[in-house]
C-alpha atoms as a PDB file:
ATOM      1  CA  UNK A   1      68.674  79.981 -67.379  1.00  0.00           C
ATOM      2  CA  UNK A   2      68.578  83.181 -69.428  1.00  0.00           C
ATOM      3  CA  UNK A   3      70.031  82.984 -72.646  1.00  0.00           C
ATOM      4  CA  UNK A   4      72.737  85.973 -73.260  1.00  0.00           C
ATOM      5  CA  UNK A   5      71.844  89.243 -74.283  1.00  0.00           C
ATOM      6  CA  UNK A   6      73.688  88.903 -77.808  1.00  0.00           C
ATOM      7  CA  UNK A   7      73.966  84.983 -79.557  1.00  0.00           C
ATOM      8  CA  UNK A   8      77.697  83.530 -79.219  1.00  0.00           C
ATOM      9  CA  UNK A   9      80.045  83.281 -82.389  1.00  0.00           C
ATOM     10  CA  UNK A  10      80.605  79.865 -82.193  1.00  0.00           C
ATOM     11  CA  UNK A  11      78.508  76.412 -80.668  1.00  0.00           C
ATOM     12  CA  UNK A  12      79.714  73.966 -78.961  1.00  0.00           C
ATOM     13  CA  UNK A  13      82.140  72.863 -76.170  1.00  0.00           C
ATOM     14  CA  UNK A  14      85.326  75.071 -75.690  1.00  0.00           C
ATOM     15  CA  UNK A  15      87.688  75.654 -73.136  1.00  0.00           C
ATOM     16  CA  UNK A  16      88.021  79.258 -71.179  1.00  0.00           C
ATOM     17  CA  UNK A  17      90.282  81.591 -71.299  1.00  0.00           C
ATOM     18  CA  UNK A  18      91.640  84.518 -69.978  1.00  0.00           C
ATOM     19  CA  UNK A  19      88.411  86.690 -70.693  1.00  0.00           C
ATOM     20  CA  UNK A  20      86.225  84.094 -69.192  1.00  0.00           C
ATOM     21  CA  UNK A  21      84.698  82.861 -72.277  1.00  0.00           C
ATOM     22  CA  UNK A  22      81.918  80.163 -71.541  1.00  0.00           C
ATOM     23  CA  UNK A  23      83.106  76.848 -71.551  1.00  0.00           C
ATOM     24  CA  UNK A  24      79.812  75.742 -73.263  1.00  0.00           C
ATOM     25  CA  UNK A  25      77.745  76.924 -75.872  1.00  0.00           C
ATOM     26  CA  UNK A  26      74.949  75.263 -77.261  1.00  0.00           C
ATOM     27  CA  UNK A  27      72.773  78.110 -79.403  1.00  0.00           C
ATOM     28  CA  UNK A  28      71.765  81.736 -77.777  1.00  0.00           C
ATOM     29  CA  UNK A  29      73.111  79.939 -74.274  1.00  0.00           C
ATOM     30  CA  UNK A  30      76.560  79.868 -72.661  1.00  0.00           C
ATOM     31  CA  UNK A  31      77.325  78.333 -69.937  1.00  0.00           C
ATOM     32  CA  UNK A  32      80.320  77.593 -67.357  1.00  0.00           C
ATOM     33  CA  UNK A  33      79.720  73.980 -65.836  1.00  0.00           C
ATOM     34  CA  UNK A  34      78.643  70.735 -67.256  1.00  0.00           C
ATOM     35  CA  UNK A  35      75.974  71.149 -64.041  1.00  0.00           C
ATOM     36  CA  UNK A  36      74.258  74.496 -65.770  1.00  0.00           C
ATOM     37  CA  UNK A  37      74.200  72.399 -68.983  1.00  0.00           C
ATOM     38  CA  UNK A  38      72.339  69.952 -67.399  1.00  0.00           C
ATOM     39  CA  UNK A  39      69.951  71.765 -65.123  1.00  0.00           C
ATOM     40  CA  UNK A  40      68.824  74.042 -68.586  1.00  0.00           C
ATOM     41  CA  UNK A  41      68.197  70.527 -70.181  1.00  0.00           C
ATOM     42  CA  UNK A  42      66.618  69.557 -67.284  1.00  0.00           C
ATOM     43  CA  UNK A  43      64.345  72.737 -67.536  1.00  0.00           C
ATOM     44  CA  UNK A  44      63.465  72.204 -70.834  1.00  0.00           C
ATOM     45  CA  UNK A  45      61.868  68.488 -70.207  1.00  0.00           C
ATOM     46  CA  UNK A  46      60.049  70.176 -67.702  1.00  0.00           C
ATOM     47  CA  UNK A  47      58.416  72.725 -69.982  1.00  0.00           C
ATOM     48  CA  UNK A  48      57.383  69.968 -72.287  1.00  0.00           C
ATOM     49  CA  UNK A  49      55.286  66.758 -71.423  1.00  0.00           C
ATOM     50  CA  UNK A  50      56.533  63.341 -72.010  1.00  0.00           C
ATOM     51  CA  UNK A  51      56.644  62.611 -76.105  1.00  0.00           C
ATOM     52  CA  UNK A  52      55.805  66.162 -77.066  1.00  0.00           C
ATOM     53  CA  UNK A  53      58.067  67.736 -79.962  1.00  0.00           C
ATOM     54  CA  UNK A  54      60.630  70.497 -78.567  1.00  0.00           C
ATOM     55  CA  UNK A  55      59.294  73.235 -81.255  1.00  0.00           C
ATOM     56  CA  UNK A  56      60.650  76.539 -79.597  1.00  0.00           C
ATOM     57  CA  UNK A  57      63.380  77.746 -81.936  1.00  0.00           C
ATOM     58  CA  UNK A  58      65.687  78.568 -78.706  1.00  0.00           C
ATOM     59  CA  UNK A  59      65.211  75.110 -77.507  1.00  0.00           C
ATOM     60  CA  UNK A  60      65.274  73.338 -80.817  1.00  0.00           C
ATOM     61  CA  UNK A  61      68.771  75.209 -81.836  1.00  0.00           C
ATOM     62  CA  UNK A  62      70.125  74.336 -78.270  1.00  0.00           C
ATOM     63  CA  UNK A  63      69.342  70.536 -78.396  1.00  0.00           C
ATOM     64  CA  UNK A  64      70.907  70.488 -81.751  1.00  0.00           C
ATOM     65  CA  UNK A  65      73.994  71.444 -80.977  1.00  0.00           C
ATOM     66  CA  UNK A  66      74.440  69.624 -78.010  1.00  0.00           C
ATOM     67  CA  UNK A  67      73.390  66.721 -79.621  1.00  0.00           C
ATOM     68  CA  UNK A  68      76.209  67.698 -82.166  1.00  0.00           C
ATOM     69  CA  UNK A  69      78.806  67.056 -79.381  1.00  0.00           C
ATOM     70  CA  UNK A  70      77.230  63.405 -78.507  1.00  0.00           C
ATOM     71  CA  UNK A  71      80.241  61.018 -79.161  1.00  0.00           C
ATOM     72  CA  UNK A  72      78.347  59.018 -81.102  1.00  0.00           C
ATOM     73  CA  UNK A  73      76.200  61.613 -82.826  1.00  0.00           C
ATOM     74  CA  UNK A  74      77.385  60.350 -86.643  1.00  0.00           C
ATOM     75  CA  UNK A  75      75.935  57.162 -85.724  1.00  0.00           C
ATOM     76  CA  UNK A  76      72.757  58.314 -84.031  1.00  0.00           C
ATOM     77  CA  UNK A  77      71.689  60.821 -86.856  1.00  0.00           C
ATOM     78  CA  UNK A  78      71.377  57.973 -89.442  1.00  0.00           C
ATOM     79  CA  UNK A  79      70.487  60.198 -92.813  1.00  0.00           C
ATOM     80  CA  UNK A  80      68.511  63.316 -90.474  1.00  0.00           C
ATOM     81  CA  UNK A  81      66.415  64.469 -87.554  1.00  0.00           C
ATOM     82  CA  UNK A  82      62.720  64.537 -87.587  1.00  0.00           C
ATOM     83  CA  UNK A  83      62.387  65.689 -84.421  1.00  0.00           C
ATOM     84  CA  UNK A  84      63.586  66.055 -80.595  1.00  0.00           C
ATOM     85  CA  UNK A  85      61.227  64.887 -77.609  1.00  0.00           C
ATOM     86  CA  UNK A  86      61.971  63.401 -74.173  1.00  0.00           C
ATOM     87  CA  UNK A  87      61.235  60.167 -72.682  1.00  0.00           C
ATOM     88  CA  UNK A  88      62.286  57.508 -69.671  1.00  0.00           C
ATOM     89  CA  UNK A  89      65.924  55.660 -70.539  1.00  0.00           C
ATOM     90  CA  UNK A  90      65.648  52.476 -71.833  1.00  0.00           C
ATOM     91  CA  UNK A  91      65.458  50.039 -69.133  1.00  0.00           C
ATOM     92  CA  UNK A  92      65.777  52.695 -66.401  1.00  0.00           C
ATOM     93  CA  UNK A  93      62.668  54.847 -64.831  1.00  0.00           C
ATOM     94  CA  UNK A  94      65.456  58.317 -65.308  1.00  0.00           C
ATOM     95  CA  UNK A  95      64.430  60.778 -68.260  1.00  0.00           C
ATOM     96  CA  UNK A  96      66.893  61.164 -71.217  1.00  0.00           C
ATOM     97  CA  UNK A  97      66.159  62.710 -74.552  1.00  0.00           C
ATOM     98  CA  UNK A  98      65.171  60.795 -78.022  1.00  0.00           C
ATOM     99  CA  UNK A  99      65.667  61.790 -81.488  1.00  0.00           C
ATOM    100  CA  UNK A 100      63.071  60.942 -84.134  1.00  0.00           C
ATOM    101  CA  UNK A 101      65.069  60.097 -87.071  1.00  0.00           C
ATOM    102  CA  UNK A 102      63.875  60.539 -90.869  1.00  0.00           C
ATOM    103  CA  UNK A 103      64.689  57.241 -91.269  1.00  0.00           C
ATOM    104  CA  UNK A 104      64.554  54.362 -88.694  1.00  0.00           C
ATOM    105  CA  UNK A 105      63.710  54.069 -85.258  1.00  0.00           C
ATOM    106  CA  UNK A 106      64.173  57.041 -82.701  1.00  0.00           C
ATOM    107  CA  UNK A 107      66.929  56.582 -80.427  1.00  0.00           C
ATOM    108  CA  UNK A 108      68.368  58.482 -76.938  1.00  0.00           C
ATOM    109  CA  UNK A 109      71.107  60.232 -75.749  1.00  0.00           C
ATOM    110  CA  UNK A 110      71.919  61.629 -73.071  1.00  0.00           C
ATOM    111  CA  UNK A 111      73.692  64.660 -71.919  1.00  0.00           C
ATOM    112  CA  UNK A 112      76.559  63.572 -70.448  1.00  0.00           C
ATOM    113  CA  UNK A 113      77.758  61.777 -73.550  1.00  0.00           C
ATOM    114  CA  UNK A 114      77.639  65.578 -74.913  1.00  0.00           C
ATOM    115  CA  UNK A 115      79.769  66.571 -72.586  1.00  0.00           C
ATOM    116  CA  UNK A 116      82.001  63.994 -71.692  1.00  0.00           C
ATOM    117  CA  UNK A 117      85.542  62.868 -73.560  1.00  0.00           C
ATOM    118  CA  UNK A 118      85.667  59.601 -74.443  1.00  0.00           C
ATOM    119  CA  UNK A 119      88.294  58.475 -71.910  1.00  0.00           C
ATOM    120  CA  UNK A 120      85.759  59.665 -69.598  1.00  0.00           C
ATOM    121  CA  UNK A 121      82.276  58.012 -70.537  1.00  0.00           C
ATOM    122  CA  UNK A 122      84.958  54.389 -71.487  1.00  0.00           C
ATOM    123  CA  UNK A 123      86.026  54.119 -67.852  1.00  0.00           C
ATOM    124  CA  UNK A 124      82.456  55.096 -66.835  1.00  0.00           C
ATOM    125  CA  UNK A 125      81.611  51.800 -68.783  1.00  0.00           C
ATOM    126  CA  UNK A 126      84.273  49.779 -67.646  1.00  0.00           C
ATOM    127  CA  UNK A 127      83.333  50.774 -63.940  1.00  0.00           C
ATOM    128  CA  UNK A 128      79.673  48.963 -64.964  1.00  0.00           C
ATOM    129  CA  UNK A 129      81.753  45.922 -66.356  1.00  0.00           C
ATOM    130  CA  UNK A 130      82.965  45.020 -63.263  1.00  0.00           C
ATOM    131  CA  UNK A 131      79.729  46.159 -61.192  1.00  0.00           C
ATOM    132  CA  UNK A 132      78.733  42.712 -60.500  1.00  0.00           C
ATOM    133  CA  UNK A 133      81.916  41.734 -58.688  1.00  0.00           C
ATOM    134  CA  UNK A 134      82.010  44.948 -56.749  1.00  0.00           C
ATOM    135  CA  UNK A 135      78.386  44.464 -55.443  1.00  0.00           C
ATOM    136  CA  UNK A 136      79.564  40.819 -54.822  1.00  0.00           C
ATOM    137  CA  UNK A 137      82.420  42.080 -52.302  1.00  0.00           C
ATOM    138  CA  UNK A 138      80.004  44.849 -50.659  1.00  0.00           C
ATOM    139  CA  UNK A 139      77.454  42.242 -49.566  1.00  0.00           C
ATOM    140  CA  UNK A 140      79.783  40.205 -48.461  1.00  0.00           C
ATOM    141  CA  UNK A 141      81.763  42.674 -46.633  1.00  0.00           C
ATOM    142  CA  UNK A 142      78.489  43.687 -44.979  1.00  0.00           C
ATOM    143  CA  UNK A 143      77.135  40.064 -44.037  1.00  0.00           C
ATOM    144  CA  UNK A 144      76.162  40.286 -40.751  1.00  0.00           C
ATOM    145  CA  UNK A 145      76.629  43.731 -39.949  1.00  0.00           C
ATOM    146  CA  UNK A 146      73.748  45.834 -38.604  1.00  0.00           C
ATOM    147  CA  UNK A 147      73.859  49.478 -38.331  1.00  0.00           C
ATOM    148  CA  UNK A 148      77.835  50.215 -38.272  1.00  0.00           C
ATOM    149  CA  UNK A 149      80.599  48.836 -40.310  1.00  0.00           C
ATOM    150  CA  UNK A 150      84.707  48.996 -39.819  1.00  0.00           C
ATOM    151  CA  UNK A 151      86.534  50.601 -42.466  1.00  0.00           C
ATOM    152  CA  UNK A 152      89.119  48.637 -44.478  1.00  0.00           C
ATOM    153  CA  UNK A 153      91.237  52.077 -44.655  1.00  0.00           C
ATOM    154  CA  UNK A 154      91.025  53.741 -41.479  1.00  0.00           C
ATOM    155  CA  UNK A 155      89.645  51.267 -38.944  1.00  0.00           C
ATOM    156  CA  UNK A 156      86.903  53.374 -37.885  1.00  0.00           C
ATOM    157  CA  UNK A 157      82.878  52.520 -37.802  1.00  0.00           C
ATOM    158  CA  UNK A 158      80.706  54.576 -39.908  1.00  0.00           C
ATOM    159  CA  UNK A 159      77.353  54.071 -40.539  1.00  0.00           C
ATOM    160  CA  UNK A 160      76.231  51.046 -43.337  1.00  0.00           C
ATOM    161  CA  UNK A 161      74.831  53.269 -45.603  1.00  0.00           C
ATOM    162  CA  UNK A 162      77.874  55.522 -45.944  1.00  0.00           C
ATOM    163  CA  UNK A 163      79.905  52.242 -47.473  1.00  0.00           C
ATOM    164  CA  UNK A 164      81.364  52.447 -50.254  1.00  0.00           C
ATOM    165  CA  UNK A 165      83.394  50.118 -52.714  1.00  0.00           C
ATOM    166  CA  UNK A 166      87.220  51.385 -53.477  1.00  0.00           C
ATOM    167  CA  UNK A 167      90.270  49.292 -55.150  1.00  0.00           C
ATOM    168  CA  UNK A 168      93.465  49.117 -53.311  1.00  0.00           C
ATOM    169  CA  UNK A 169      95.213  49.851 -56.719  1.00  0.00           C
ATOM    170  CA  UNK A 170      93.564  53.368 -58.305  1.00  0.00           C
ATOM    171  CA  UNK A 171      90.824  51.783 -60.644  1.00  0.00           C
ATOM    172  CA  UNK A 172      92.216  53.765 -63.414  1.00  0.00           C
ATOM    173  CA  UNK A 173      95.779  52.414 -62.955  1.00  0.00           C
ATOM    174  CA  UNK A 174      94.158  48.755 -63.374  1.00  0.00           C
ATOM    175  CA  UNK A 175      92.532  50.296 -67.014  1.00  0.00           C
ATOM    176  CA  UNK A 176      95.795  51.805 -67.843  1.00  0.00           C
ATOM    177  CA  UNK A 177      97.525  48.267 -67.181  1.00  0.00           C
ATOM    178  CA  UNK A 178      95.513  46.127 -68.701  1.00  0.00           C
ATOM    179  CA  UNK A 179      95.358  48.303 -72.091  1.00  0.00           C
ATOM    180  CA  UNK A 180      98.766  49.908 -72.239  1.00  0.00           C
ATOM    181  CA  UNK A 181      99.285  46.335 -72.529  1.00  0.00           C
ATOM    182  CA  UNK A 182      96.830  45.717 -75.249  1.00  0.00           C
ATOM    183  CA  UNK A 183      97.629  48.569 -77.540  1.00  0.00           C
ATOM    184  CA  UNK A 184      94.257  50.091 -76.695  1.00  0.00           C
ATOM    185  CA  UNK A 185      93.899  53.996 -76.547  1.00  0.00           C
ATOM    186  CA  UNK A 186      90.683  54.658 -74.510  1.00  0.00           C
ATOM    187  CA  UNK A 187      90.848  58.295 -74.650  1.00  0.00           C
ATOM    188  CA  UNK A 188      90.183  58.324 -78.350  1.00  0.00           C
ATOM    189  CA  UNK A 189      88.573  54.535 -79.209  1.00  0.00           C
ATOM    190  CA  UNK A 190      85.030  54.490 -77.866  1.00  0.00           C
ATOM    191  CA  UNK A 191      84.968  50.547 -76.483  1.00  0.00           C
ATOM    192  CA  UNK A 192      81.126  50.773 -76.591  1.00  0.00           C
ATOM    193  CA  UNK A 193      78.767  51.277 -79.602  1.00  0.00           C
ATOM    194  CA  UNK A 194      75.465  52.973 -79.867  1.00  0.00           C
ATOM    195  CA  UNK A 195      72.279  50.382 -79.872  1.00  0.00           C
ATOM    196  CA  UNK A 196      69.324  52.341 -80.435  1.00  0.00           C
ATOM    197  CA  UNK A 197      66.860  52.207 -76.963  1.00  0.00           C
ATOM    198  CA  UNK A 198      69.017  50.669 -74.694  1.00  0.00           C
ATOM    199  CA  UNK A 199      70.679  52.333 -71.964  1.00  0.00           C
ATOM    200  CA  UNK A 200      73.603  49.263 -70.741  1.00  0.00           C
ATOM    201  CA  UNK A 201      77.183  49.592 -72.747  1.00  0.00           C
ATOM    202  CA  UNK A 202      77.348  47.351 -75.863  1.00  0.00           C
ATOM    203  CA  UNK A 203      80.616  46.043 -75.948  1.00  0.00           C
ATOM    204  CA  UNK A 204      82.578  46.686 -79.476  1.00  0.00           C
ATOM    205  CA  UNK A 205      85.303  43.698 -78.705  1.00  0.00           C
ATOM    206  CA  UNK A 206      83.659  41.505 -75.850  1.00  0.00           C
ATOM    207  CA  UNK A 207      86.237  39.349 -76.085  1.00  0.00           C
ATOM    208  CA  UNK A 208      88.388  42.140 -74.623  1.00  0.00           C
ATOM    209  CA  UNK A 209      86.548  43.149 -72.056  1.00  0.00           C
ATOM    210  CA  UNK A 210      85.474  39.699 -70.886  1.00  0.00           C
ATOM    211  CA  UNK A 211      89.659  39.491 -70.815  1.00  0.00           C
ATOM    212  CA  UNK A 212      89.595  43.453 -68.475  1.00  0.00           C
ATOM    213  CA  UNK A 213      86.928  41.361 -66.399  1.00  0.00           C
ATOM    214  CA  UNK A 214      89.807  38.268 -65.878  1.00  0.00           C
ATOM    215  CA  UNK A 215      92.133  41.012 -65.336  1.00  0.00           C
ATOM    216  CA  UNK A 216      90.789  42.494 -62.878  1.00  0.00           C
ATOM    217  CA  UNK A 217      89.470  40.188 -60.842  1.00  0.00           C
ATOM    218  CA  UNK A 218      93.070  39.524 -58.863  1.00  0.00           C
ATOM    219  CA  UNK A 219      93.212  43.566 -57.552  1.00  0.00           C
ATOM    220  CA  UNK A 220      91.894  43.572 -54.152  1.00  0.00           C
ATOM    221  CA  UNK A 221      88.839  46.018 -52.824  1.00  0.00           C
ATOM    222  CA  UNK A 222      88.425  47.214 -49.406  1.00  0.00           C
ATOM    223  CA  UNK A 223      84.640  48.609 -47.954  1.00  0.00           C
ATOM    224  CA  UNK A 224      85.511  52.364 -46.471  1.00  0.00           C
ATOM    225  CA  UNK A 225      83.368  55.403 -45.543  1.00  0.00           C
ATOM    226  CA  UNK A 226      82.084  57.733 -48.732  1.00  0.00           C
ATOM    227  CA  UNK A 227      84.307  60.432 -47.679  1.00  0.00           C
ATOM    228  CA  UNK A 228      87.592  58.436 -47.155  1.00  0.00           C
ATOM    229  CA  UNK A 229      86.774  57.055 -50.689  1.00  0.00           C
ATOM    230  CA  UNK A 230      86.228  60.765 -52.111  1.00  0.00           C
ATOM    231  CA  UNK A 231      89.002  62.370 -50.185  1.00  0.00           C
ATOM    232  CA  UNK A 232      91.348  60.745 -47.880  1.00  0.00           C
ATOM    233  CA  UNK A 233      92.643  58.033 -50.121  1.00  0.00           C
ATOM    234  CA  UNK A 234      93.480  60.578 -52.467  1.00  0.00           C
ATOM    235  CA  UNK A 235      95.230  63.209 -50.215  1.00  0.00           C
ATOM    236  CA  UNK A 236      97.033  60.208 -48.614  1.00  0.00           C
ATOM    237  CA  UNK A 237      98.342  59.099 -52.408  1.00  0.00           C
ATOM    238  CA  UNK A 238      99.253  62.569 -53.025  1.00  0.00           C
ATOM    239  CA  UNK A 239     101.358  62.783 -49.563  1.00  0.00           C
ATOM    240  CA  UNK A 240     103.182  59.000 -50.693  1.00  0.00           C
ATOM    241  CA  UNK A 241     103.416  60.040 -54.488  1.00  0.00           C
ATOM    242  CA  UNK A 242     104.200  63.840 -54.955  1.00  0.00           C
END
C-alpha cells in the first residue's frame, strides 16, 4: 500500500468522520479497514525473511505505533524495544510479529490485538474456552454421516463440510449472563494476560472461567449450514426481536 502523499497529524486508531478521515493510522500510512491494516503488515513480512530486523524507517515507525495500540502493549514493552522481526506463533505454524526487548525475552503480538477492543479479543477467548465442548457436539452430531448432513435450524441437507457449530441462545447473551451476574465488565477488564511465546489465552481468574465453562455447559447447540449460521439466524432474530 502506498503511504500518503503528506504524513498524518496524529497515529493511531480513530474513528471517521464526516471528511472521511482514515480510521487507522499507524506512521506515513492511513488506512480505512482493519483488512488494509493487515494485508500492509502482511506485506511487510514478506519483504523481510524470517528473524531479520525491520530497519526501513517507514516500516519501523509503522510497527511502532501499531504495536502502541496492542492491548497489552505496557506489559509487552518491559523497560524498551530492541528491535521488531517476524516469526511463526507460538505453538501454531501462522506468522505473527516479535519484539526484541532491551531487557528479557522477545515476545509476539499480533495484529488483531492492535486493532481489536477488548470486549472483542475477551469473547474471542472465551469462544476458545469452550472449544472443546463445541468440537465434542460437532463430531457427535456428524457420527455416521457421510457426505450430507440435516440442519438443526432449517431441516435442510447441506454438504458436511459447510457445518458449522451455533448456540440456540446468542453466545454473547450466555457471556453477558454469566458476568452481568459476576460484576465482570469485559469490555474494559482484559480476562487474559500476556505470557511471553505462547499463543493460547492465559486465564487471569481460572477459577472464573472454569465457573463460564459450568455455566455454559446447560445452553444447547444445534449443527446448521455456514450461511444460516452467518445470516439467517440473525435476520430471523431481527424479524422476532425488532
Amino acid at each position: 500500500m502506498n503511504p500518503e502523499t503528506s504524513p498524518p497529524v496524529s497515529s493511531g486508531i480513530r474513528k471517521s468522520s464526516a471528511d472521511r478521515a482514515p480510521k487507522y493510522v499507524f506512521g506515513r500510512y492511513s488506512f480505512t479497514s482493519k483488512k488494509a491494516v493487515a494485508a500492509h503488515a502482511a506485506s511487510i513480512r514478506r519483504r523481510y525473511p524470517r528473524g531479520a530486523t525491520i530497519t526501513d524507517a517507514d516500516d519501523m515507525e509503522f510497527m511502532r505505533d501499531l504495536f502502541a495500540c496492542n492491548v497489552e502493549a505496557n506489559e509487552k514493552r518491559g523497560v524498551g524495544i530492541k528491535r521488531f522481526y517476524w516469526g511463526l506463533a507460538p505453538q501454531y505454524s501462522t506468522a505473527c510479529f516479535w519484539i526484541e526487548r532491551i531487557e528479557g525475552k522477545p515476545t509476539e503480538f499480533g495484529v488483531a490485538a492492535c486493532l481489536e477492543q477488548i470486549g472483542r479479543l475477551n469473547r474471542q477467548a472465551l469462544r476458545a474456552a469452550v472449544q472443546v465442548e463445541i468440537s465434542a457436539f460437532r463430531n457427535r452430531r456428524l457420527a455416521g454421516a457421510d457426505t450430507y448432513f440435516v440442519s438443526d435450524f432449517s431441516g435442510e441437507s447441506f454438504p458436511i463440510e459447510e457445518a458449522e457449530v451455533d448456540h440456540v441462545t446468542p453466545f454473547n447473551e450466555i457471556i453477558g449472563q454469566f458476568f452481568g451476574i459476576h460484576g465482570v465488565d469485559i469490555e474494559n477488564h482484559m480476562l487474559t494476560r500476556a505470557i511471553d511465546a505462547r499463543s493460547d489465552p492465559v486465564w487471569r481468574d481460572e477459577a472464573l472461567i472454569a465457573a463460564f465453562r459450568e455455566y455454559h455447559r446447560p445452553f444447547p447447540l444445534r449443527l446448521v449450514h455456514r450461511r444460516e449460521n452467518q445470516s439467517d439466524i440473525k435476520r430471523m432474530s431481527k424479524r422476532e426481536n425488532p
